[in-house]
PDB file of N, CA and C in Angstrom:
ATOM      1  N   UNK A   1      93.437  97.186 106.768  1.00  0.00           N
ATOM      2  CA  UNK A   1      92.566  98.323 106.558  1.00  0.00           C
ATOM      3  C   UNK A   1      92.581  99.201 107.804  1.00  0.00           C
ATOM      4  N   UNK A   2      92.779 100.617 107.797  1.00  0.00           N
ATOM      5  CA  UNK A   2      92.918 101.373 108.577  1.00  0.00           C
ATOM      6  C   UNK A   2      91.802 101.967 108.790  1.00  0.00           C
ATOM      7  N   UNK A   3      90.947 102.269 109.920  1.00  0.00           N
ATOM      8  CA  UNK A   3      89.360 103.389 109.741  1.00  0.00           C
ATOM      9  C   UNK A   3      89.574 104.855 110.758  1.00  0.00           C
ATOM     10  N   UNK A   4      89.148 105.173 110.663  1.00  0.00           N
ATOM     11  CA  UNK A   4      88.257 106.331 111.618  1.00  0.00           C
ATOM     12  C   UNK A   4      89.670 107.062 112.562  1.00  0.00           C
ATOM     13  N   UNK A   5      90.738 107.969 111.873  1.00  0.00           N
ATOM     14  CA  UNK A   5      91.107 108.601 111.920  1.00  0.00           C
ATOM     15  C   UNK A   5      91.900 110.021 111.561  1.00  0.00           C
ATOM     16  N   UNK A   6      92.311 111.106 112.139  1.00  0.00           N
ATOM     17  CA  UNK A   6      92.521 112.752 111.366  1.00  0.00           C
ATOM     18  C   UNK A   6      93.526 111.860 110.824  1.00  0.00           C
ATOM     19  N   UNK A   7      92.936 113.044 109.694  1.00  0.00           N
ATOM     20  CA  UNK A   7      94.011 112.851 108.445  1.00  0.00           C
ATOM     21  C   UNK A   7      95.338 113.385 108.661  1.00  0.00           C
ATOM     22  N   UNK A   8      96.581 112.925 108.398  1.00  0.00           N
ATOM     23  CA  UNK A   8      97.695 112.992 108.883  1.00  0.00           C
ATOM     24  C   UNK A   8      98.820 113.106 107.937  1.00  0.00           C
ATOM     25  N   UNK A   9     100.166 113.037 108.247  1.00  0.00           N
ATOM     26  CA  UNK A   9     101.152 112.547 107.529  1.00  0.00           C
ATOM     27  C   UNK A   9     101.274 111.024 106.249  1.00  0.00           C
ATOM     28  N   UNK A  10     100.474 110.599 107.554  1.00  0.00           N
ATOM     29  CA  UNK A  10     100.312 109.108 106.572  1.00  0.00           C
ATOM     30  C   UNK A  10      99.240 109.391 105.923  1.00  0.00           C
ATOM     31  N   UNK A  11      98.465 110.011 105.680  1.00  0.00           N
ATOM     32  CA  UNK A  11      97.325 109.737 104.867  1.00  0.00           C
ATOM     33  C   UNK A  11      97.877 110.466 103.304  1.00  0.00           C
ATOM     34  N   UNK A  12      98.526 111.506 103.572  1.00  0.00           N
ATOM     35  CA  UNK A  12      98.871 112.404 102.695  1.00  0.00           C
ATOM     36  C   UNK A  12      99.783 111.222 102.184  1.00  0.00           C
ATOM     37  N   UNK A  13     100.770 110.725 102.502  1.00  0.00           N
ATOM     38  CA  UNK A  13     101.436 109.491 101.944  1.00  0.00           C
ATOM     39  C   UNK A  13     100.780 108.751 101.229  1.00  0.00           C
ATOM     40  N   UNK A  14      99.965 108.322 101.493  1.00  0.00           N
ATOM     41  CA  UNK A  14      98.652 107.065 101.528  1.00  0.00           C
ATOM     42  C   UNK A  14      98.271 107.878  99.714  1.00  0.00           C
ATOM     43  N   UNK A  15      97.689 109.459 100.258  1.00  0.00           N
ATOM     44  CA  UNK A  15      96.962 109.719  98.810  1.00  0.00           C
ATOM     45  C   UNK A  15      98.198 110.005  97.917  1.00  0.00           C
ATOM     46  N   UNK A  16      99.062 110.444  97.936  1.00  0.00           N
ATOM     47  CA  UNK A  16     100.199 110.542  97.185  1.00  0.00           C
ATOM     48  C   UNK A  16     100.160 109.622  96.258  1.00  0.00           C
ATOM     49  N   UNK A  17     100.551 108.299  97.110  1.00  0.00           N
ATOM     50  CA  UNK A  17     100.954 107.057  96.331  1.00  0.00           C
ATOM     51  C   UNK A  17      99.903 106.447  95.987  1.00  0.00           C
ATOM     52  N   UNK A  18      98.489 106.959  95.832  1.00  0.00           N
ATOM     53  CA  UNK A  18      97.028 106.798  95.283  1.00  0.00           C
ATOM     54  C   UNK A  18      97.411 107.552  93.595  1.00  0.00           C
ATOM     55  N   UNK A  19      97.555 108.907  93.932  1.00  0.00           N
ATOM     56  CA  UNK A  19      97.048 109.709  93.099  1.00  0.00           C
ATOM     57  C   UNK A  19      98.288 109.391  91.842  1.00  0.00           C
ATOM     58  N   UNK A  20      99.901 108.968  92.248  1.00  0.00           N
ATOM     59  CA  UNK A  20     100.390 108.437  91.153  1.00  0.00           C
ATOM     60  C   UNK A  20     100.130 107.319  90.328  1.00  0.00           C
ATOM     61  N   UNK A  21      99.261 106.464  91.543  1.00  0.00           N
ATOM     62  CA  UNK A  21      98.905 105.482  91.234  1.00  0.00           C
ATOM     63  C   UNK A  21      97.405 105.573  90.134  1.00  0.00           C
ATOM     64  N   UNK A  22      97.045 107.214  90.204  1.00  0.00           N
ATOM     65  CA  UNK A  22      95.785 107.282  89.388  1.00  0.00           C
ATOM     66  C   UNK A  22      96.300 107.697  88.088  1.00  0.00           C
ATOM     67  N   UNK A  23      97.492 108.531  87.963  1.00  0.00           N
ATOM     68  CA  UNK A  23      97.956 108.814  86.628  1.00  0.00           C
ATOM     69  C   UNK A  23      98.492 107.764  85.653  1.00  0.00           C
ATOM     70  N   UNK A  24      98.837 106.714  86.622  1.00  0.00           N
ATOM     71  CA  UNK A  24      99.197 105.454  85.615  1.00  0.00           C
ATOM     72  C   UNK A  24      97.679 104.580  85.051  1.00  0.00           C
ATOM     73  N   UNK A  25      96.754 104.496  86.019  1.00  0.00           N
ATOM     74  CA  UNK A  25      95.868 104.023  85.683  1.00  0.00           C
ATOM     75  C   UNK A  25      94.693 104.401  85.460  1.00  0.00           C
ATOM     76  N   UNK A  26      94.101 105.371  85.281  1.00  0.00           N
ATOM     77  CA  UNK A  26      93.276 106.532  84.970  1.00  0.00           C
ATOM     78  C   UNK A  26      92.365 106.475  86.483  1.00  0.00           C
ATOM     79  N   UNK A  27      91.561 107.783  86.073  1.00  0.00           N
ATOM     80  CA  UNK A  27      90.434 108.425  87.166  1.00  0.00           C
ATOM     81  C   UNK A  27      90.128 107.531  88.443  1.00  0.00           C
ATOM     82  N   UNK A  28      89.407 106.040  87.887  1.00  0.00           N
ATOM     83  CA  UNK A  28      88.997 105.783  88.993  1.00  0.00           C
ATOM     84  C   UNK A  28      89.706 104.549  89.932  1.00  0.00           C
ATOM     85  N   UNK A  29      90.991 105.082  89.577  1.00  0.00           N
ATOM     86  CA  UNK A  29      92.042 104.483  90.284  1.00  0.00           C
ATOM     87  C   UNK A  29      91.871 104.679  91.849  1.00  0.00           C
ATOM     88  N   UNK A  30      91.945 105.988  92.188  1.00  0.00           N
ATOM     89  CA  UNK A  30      92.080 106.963  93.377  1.00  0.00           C
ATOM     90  C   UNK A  30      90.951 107.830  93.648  1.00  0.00           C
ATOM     91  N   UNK A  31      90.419 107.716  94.789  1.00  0.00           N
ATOM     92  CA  UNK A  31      89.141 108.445  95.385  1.00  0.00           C
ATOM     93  C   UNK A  31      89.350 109.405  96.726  1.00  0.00           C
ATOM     94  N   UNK A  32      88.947 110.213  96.521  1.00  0.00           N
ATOM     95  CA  UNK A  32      88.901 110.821  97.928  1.00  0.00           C
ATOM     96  C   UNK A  32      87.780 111.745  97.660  1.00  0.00           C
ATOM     97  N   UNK A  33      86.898 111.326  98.393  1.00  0.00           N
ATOM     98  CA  UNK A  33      85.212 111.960  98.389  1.00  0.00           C
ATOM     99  C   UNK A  33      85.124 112.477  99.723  1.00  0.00           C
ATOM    100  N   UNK A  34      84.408 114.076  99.613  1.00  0.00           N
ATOM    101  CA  UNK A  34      83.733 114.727 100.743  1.00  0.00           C
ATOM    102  C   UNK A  34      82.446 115.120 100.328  1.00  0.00           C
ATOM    103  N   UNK A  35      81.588 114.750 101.087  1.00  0.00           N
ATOM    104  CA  UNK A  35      80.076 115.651 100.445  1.00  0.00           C
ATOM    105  C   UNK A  35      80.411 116.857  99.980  1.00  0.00           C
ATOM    106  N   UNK A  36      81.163 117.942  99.791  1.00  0.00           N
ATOM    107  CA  UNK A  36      81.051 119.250  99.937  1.00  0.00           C
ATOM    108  C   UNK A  36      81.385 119.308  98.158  1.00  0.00           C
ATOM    109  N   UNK A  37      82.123 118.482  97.156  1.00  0.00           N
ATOM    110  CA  UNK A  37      82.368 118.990  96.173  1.00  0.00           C
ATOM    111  C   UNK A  37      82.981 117.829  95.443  1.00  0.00           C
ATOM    112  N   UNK A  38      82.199 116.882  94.212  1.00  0.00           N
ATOM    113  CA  UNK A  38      82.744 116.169  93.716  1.00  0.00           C
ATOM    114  C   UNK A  38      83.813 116.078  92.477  1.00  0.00           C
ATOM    115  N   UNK A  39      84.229 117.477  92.177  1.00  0.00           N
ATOM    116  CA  UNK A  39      84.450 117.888  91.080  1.00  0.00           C
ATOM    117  C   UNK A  39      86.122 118.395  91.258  1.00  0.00           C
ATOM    118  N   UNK A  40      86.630 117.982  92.534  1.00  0.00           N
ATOM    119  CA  UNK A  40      87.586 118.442  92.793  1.00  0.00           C
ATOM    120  C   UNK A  40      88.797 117.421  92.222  1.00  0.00           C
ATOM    121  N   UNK A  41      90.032 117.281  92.511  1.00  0.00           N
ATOM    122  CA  UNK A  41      90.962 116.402  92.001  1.00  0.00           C
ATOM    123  C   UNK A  41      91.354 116.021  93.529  1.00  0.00           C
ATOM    124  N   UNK A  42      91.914 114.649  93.511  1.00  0.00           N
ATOM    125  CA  UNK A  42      92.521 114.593  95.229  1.00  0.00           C
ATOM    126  C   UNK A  42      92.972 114.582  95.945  1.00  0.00           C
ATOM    127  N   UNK A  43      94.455 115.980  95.310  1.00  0.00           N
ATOM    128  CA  UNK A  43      95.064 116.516  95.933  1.00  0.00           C
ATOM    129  C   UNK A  43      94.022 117.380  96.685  1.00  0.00           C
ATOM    130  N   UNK A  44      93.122 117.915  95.973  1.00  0.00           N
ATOM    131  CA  UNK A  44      92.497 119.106  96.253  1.00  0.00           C
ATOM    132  C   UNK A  44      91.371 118.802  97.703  1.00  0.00           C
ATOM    133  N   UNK A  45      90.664 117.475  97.346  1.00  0.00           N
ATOM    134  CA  UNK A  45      89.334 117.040  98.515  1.00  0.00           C
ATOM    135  C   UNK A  45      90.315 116.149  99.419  1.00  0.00           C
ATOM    136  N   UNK A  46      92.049 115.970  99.265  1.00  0.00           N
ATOM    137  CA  UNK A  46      92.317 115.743 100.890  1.00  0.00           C
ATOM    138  C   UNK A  46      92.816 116.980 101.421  1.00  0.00           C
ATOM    139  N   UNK A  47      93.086 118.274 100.849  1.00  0.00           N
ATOM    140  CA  UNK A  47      92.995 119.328 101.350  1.00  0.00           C
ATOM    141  C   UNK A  47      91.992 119.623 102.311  1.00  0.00           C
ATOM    142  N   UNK A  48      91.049 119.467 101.760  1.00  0.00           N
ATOM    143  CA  UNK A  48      89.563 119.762 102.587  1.00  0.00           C
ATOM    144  C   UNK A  48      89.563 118.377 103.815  1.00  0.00           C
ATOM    145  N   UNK A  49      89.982 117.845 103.893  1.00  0.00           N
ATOM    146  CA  UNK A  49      90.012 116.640 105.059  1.00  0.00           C
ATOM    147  C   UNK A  49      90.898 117.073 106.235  1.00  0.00           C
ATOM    148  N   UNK A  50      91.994 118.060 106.013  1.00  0.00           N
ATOM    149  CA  UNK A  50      92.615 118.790 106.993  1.00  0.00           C
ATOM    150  C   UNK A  50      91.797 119.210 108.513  1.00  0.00           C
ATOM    151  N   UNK A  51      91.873 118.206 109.182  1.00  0.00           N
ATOM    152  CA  UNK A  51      91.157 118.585 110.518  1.00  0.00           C
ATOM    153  C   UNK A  51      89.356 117.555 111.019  1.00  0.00           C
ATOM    154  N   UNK A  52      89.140 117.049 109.531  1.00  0.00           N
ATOM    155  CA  UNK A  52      87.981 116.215 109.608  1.00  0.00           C
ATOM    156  C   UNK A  52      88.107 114.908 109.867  1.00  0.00           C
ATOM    157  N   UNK A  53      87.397 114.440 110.636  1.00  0.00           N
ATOM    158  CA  UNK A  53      87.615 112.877 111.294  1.00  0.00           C
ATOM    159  C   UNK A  53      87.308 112.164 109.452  1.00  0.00           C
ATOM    160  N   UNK A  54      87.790 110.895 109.102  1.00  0.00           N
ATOM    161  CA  UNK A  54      87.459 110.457 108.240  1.00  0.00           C
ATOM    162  C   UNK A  54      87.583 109.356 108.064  1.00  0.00           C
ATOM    163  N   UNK A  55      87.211 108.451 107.436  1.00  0.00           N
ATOM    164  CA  UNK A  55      87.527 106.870 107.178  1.00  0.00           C
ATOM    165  C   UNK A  55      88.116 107.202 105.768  1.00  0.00           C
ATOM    166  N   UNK A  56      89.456 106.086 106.193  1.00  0.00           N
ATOM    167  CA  UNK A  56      89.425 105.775 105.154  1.00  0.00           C
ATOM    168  C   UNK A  56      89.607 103.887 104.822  1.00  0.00           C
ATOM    169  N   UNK A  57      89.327 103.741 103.159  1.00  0.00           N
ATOM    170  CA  UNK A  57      89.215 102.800 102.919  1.00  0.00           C
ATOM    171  C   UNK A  57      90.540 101.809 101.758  1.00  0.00           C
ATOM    172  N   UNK A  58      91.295 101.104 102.019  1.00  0.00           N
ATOM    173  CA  UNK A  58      92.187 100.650 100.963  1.00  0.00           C
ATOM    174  C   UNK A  58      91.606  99.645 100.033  1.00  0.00           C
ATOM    175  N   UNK A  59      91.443  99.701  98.782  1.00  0.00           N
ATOM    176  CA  UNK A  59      90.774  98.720  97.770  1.00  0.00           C
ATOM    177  C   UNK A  59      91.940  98.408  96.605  1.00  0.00           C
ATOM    178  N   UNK A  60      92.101  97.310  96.184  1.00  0.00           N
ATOM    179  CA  UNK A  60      92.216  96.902  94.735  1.00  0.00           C
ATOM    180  C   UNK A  60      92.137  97.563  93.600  1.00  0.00           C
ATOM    181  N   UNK A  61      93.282  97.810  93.345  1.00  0.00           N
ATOM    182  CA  UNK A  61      92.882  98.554  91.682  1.00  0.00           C
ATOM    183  C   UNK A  61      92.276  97.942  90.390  1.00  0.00           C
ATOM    184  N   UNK A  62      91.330  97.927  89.839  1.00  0.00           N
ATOM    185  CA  UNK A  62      90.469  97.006  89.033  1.00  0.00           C
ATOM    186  C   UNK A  62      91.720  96.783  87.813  1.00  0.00           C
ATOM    187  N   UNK A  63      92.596  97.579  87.746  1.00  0.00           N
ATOM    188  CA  UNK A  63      93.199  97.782  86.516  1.00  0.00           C
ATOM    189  C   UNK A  63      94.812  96.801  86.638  1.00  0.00           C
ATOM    190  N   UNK A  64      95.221  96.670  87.890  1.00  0.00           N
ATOM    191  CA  UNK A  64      96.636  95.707  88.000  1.00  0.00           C
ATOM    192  C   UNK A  64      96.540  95.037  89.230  1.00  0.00           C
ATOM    193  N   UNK A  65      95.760  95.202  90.170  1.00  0.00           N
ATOM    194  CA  UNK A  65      95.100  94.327  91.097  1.00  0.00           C
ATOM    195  C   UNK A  65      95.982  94.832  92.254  1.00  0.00           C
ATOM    196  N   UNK A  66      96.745  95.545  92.489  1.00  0.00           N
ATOM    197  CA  UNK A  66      97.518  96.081  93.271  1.00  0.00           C
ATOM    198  C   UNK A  66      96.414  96.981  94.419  1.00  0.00           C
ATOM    199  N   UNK A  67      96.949  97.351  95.592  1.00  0.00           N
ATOM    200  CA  UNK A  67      96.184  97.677  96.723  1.00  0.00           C
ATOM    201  C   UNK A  67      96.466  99.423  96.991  1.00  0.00           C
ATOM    202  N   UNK A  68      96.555 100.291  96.412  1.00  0.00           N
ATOM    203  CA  UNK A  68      97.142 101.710  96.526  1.00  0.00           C
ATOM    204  C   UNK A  68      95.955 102.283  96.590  1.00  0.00           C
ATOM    205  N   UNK A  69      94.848 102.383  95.979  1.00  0.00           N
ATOM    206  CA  UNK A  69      93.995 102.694  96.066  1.00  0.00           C
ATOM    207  C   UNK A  69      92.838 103.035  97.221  1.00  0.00           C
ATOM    208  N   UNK A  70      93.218 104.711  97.758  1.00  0.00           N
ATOM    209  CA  UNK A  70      92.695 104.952  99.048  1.00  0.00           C
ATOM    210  C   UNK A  70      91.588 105.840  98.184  1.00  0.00           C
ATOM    211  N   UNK A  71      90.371 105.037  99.324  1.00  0.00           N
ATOM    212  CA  UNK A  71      89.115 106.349  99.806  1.00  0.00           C
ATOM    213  C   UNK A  71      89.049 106.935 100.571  1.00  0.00           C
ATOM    214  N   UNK A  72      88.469 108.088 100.539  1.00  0.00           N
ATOM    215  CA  UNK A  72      88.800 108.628 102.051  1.00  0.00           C
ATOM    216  C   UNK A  72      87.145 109.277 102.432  1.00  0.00           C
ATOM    217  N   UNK A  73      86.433 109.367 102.987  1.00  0.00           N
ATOM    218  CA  UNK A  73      85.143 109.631 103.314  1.00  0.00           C
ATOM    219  C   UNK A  73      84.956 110.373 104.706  1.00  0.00           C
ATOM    220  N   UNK A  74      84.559 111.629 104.299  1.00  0.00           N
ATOM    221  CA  UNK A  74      84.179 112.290 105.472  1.00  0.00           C
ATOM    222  C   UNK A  74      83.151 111.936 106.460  1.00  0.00           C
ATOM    223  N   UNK A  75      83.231 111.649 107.718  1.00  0.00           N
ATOM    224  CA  UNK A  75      82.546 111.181 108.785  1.00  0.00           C
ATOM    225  C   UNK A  75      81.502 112.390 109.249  1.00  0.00           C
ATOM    226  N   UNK A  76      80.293 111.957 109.166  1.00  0.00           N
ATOM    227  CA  UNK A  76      79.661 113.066 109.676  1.00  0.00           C
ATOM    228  C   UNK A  76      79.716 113.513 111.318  1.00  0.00           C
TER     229      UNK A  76
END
């Protein structure tokens, strides 16, 4: 588990291989939450992480048990 750094090359990697990983397995495959707007998709709210310190978190996919599944949470 990786924490408490700018979002980068690897993270964009990281959500990439989240967010394909959300089209195979629906919605709540892949997360990437900022207070500012939950309604976004997450290409769109790691856009908004561009420059914001953030944690992120790697979890289990409930659906094939596989580990792709990044959160990403803006640090206040």
């Amino acid at each position: 588990m990786r924490f408490d750094r700018r979002i980068g090359q690897d993270t964009e990697r990281d959500v990439s291989r989240a967010s394909q990983h959300q089209k195979k397995h629906g919605a709540m495959a892949a997360r990437a939450e900022c207070g500012q707007d939950e309604t976004r998709s997450v290409a769109d709210k790691i856009a908004a992480f561009q420059g914001h310190l953030a944690k992120l978190k790697y979890n289990d996919c409930k659906v094939c048990g596989n580990r792709p599944v990044v959160t990403a949470v803006c640090l206040p």
